[in-house]
PDB file of N, CA and C in Angstrom:
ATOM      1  N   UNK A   1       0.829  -1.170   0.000  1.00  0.00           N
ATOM      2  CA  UNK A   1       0.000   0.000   0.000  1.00  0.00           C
ATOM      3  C   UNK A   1       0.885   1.249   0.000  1.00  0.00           C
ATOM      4  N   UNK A   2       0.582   1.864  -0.952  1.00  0.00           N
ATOM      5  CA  UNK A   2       1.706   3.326  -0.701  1.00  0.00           C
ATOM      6  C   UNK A   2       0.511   4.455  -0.149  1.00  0.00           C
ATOM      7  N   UNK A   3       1.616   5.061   0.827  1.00  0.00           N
ATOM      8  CA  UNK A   3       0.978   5.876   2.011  1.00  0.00           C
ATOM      9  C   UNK A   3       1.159   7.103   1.486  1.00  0.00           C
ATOM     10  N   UNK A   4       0.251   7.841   1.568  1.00  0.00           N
ATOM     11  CA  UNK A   4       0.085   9.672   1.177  1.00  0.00           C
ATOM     12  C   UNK A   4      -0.028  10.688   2.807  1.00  0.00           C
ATOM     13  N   UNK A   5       1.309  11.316   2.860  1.00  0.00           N
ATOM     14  CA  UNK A   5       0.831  12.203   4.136  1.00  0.00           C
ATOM     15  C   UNK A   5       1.038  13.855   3.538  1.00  0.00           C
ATOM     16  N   UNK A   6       0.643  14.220   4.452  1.00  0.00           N
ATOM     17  CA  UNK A   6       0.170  15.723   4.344  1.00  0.00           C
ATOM     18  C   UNK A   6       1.962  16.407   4.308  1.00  0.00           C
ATOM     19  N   UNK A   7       2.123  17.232   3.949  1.00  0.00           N
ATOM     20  CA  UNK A   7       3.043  18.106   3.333  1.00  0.00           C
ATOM     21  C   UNK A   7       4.213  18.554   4.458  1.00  0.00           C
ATOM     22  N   UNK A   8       4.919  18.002   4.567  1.00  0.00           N
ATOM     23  CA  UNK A   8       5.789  18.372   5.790  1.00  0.00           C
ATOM     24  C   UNK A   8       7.221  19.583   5.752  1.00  0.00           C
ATOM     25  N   UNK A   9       6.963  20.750   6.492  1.00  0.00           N
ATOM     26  CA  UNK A   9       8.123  21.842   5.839  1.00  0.00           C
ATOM     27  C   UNK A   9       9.453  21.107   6.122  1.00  0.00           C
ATOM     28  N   UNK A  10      10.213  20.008   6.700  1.00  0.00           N
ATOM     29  CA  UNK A  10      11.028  19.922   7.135  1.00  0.00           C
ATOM     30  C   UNK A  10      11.657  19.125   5.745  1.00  0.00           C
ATOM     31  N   UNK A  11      10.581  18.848   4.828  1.00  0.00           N
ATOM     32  CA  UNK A  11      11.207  17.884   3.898  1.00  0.00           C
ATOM     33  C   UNK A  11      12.871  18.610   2.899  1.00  0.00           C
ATOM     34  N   UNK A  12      12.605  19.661   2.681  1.00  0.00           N
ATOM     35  CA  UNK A  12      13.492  20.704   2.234  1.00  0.00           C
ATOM     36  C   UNK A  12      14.987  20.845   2.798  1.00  0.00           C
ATOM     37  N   UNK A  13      14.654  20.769   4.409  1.00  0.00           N
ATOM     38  CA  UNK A  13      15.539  20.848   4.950  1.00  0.00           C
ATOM     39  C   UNK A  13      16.633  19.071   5.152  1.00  0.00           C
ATOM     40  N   UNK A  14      15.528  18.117   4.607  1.00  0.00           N
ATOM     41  CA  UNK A  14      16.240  17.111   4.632  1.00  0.00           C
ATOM     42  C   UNK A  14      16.523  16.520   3.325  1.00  0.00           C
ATOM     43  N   UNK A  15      16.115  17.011   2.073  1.00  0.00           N
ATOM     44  CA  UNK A  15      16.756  17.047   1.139  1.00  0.00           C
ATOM     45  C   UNK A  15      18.216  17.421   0.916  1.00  0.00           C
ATOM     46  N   UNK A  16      18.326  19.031   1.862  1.00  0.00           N
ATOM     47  CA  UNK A  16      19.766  19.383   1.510  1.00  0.00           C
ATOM     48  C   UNK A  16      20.593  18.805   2.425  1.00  0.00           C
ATOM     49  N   UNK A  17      20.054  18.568   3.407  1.00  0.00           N
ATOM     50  CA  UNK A  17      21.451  17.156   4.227  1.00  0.00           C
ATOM     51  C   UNK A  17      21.798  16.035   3.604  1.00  0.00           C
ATOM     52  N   UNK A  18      20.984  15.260   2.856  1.00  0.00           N
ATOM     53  CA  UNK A  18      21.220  14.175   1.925  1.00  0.00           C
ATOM     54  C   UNK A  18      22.201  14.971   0.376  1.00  0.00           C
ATOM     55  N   UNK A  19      21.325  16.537  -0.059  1.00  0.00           N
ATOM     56  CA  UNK A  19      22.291  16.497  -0.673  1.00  0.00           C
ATOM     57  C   UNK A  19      23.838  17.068  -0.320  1.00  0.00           C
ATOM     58  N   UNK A  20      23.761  17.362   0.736  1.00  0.00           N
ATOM     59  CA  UNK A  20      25.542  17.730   1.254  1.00  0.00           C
ATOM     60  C   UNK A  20      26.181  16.137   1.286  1.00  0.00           C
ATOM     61  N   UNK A  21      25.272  15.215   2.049  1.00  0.00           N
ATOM     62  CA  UNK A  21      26.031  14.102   1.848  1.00  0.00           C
ATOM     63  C   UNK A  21      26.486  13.823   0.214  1.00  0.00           C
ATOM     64  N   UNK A  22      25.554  13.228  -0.145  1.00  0.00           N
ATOM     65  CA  UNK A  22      26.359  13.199  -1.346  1.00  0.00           C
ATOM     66  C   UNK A  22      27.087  13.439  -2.258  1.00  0.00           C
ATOM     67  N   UNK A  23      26.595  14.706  -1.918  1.00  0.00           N
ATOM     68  CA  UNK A  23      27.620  15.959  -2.885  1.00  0.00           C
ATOM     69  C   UNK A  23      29.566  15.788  -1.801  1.00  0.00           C
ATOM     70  N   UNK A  24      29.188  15.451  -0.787  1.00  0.00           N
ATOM     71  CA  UNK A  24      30.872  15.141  -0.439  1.00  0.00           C
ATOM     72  C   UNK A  24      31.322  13.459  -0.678  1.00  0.00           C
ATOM     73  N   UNK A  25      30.289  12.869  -0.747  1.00  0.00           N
ATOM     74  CA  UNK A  25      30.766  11.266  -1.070  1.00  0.00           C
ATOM     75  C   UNK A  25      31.520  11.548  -2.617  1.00  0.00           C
ATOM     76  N   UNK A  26      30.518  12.351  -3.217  1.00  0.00           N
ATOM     77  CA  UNK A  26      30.804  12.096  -5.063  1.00  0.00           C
ATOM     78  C   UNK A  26      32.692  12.883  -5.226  1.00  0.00           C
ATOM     79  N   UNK A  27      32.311  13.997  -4.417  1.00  0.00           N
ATOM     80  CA  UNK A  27      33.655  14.733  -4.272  1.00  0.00           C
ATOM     81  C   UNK A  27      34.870  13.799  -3.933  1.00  0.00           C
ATOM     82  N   UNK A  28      34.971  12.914  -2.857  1.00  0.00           N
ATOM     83  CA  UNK A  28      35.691  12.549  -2.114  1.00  0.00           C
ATOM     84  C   UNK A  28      36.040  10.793  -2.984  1.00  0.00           C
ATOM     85  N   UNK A  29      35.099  10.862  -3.950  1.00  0.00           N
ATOM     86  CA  UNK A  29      35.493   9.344  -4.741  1.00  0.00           C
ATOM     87  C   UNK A  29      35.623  10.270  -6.287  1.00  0.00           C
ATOM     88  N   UNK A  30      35.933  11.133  -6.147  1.00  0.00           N
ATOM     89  CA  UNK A  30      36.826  12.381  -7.389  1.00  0.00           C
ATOM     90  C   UNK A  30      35.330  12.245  -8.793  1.00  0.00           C
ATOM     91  N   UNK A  31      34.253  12.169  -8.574  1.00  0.00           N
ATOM     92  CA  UNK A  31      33.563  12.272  -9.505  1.00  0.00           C
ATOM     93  C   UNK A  31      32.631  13.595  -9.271  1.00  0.00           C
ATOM     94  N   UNK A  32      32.897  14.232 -10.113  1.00  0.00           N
ATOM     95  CA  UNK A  32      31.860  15.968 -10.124  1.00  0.00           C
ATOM     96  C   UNK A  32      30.927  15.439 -10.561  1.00  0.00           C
ATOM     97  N   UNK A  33      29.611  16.317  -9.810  1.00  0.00           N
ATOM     98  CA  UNK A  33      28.542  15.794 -10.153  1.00  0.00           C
ATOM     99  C   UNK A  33      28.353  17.454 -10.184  1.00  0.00           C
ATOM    100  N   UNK A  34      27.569  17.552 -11.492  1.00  0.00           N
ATOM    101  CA  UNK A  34      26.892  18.869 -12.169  1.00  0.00           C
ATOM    102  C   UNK A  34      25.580  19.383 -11.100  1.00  0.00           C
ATOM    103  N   UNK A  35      24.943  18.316 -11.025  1.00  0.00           N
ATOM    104  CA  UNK A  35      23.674  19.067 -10.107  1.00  0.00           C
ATOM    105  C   UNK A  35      23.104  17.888  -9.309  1.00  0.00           C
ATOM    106  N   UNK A  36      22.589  17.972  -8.105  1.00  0.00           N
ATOM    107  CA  UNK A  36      22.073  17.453  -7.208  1.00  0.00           C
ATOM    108  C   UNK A  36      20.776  18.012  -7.014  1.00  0.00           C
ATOM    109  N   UNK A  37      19.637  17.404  -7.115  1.00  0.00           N
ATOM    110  CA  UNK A  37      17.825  18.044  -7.357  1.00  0.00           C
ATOM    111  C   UNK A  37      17.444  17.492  -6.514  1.00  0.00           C
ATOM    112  N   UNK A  38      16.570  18.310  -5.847  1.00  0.00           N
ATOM    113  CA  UNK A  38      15.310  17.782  -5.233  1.00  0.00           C
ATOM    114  C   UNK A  38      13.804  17.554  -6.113  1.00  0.00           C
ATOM    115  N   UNK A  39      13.563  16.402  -6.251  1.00  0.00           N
ATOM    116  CA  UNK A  39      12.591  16.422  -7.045  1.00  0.00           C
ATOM    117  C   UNK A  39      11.620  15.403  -6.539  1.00  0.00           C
ATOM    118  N   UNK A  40      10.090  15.191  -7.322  1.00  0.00           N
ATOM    119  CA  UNK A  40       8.945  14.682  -7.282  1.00  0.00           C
ATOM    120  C   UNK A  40       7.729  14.720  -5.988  1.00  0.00           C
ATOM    121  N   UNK A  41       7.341  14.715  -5.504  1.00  0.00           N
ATOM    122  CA  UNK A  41       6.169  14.794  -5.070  1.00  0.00           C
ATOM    123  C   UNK A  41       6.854  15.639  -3.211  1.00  0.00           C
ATOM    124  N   UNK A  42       8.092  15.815  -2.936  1.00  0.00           N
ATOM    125  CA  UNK A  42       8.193  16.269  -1.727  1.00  0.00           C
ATOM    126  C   UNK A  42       9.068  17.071  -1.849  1.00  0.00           C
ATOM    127  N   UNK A  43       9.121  17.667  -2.934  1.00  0.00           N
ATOM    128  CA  UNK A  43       9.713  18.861  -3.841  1.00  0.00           C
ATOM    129  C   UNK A  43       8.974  20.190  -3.621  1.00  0.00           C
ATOM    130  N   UNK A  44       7.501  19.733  -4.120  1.00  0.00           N
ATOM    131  CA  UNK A  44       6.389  20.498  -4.174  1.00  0.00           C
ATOM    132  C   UNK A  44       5.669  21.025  -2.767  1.00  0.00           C
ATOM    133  N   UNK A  45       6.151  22.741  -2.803  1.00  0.00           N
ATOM    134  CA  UNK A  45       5.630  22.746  -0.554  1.00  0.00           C
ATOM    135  C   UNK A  45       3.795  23.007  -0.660  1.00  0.00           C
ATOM    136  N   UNK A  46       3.262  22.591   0.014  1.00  0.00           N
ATOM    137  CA  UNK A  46       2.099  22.162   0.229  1.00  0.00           C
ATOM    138  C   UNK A  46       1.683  21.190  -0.104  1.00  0.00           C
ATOM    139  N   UNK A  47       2.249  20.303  -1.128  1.00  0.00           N
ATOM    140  CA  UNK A  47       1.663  18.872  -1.853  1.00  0.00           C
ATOM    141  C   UNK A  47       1.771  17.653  -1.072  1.00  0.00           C
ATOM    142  N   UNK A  48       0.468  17.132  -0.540  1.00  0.00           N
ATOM    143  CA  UNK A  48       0.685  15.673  -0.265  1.00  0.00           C
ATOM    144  C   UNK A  48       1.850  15.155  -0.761  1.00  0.00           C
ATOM    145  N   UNK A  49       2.394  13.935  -0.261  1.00  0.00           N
ATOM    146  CA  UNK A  49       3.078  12.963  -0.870  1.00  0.00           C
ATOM    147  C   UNK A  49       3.492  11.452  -0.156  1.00  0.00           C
ATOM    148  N   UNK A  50       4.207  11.273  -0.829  1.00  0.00           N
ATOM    149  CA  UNK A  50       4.977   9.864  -0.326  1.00  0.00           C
ATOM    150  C   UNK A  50       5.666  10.585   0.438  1.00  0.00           C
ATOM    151  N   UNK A  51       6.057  10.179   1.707  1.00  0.00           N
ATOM    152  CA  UNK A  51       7.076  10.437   2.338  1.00  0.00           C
ATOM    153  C   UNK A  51       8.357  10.305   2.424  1.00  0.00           C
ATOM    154  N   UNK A  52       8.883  10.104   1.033  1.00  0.00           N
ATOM    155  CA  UNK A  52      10.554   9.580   0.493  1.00  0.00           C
ATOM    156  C   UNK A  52      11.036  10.867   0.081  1.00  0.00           C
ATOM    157  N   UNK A  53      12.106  11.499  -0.418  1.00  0.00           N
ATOM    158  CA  UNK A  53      13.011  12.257  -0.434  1.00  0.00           C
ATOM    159  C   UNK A  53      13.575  11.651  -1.724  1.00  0.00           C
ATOM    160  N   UNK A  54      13.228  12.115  -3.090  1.00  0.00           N
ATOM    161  CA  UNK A  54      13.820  11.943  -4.250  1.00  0.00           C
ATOM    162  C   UNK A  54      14.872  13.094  -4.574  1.00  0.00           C
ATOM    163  N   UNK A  55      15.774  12.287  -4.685  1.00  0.00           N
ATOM    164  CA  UNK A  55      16.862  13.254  -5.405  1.00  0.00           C
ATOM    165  C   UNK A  55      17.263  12.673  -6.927  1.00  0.00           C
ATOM    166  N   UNK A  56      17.670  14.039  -7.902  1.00  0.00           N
ATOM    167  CA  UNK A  56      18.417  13.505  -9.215  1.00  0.00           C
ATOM    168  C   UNK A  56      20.026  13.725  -9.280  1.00  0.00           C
ATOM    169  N   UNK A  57      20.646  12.826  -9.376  1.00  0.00           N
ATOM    170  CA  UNK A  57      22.002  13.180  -9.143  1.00  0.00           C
ATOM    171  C   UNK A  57      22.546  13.319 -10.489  1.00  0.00           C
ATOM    172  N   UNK A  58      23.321  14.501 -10.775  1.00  0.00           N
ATOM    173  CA  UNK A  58      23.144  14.374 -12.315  1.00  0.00           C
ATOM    174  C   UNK A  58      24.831  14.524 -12.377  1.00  0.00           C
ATOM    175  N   UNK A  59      25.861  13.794 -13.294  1.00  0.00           N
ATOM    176  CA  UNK A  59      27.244  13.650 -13.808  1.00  0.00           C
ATOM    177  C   UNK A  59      26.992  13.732 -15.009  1.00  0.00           C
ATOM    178  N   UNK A  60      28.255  14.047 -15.768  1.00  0.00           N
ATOM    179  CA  UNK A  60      28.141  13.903 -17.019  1.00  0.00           C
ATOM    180  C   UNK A  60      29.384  13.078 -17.383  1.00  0.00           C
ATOM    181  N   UNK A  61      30.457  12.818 -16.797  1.00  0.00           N
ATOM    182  CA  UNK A  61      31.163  11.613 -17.206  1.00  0.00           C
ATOM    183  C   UNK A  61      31.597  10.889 -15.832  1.00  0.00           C
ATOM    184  N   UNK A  62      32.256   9.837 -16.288  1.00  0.00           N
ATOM    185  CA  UNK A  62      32.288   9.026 -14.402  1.00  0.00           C
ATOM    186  C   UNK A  62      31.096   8.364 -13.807  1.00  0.00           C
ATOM    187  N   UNK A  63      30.041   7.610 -14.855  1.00  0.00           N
ATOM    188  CA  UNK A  63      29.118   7.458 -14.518  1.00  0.00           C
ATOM    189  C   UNK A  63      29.576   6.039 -13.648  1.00  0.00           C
ATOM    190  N   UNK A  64      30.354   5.151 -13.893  1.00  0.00           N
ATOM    191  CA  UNK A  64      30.381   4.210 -13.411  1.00  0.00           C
ATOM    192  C   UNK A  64      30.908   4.310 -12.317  1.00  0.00           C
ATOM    193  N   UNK A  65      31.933   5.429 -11.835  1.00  0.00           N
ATOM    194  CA  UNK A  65      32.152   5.894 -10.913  1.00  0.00           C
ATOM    195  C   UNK A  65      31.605   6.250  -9.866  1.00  0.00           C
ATOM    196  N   UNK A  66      30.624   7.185 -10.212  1.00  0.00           N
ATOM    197  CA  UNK A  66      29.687   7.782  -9.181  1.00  0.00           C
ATOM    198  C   UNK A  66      28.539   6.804  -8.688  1.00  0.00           C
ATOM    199  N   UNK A  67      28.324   5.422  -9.610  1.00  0.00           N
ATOM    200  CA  UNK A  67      27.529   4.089  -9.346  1.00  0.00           C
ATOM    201  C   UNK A  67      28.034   3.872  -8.170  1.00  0.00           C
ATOM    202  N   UNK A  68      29.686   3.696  -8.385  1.00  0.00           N
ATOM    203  CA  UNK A  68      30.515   2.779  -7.037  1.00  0.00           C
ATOM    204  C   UNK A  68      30.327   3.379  -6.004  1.00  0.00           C
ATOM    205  N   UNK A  69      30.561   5.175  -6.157  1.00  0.00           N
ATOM    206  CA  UNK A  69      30.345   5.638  -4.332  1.00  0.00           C
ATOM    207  C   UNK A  69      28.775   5.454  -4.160  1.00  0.00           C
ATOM    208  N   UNK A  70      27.954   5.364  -4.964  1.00  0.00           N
ATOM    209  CA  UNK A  70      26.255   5.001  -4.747  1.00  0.00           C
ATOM    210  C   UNK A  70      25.818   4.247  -3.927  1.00  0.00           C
ATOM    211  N   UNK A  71      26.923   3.241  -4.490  1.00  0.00           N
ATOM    212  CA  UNK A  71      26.491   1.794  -3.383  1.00  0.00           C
ATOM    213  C   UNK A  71      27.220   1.522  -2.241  1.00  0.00           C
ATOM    214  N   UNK A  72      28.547   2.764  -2.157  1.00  0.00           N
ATOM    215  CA  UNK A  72      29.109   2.800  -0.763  1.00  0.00           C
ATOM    216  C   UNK A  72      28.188   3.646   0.081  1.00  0.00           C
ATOM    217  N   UNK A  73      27.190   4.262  -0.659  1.00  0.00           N
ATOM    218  CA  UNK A  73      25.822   4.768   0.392  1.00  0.00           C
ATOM    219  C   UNK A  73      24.743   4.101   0.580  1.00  0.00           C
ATOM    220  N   UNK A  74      24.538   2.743   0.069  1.00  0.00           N
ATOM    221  CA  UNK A  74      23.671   1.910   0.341  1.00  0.00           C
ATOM    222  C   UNK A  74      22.631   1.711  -0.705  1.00  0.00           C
ATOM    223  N   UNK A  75      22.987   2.741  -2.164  1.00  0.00           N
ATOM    224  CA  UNK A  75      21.808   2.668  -2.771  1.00  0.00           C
ATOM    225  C   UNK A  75      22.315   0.998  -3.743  1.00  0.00           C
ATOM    226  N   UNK A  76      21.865   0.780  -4.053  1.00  0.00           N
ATOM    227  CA  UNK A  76      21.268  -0.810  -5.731  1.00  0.00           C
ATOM    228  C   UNK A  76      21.073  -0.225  -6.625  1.00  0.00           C
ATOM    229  N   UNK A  77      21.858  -0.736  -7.753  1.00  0.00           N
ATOM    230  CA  UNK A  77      21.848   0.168  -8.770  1.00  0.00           C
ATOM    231  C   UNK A  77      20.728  -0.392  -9.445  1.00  0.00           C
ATOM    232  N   UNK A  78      20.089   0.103 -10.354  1.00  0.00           N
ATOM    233  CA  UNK A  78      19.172  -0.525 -11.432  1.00  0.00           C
ATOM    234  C   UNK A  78      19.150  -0.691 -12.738  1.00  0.00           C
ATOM    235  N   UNK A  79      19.984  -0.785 -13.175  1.00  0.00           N
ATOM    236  CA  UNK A  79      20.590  -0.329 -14.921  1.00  0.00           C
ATOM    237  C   UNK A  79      19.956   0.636 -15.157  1.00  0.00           C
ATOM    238  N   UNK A  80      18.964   0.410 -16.694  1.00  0.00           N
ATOM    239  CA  UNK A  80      18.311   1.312 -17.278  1.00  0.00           C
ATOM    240  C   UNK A  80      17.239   1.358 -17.448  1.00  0.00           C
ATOM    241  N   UNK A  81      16.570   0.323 -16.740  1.00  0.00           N
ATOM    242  CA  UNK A  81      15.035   0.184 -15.745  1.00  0.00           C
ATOM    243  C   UNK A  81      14.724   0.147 -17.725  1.00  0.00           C
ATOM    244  N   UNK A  82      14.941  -0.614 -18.422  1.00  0.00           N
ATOM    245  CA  UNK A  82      14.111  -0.714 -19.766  1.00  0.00           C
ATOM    246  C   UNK A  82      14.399   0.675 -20.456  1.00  0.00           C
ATOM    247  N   UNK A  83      14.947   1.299 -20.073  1.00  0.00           N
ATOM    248  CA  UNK A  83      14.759   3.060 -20.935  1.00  0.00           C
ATOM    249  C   UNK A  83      15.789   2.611 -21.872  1.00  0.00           C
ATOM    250  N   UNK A  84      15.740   2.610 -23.202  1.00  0.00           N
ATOM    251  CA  UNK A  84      16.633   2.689 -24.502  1.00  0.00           C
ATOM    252  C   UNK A  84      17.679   3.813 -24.231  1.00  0.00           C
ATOM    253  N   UNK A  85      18.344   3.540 -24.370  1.00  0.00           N
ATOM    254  CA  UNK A  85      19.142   5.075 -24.559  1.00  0.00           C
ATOM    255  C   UNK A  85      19.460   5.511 -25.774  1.00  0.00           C
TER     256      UNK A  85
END
């Protein structure tokens, strides 16, 4: 069952701690990452949502790189989830 809660101001503020983390993991395993986003449904202030914290981590070379410190943060990578490139 995916859960919908009411709009929480703190979400903002815990976006940019996740993105300082990462933004020093990517640094510190030498891959620049162009932009770090807060995005989808807890992005938006007043909007219901899921209560998850989407970020887009965006590189433009070093992709396999920035995979490896990914999963030294716990994320699973997913290939290309079917998207053609």
């Amino acid at each position: 069952m995916i859960r919908i809660v009411d709009y929480d101001p703190a979400w903002p503020d815990r976006f940019e701690a996740l993105r300082k983390d990462y933004a020093q993991a990517l640094e510190a395993g030498c891959v620049p990452a162009i932009s770090i986003e807060h995005v989808g449904s807890t992005s938006v202030p007043g909007l219901a949502a899921k209560p998850v914290i989407d970020c887009d981590i965006v590189v433009a070379e070093h992709v396999e790189a920035a995979t490896d410190v990914l999963i030294g943060l716990g994320f699973s990578p997913l290939g290309e989830l079917g998207i053609p490139q």
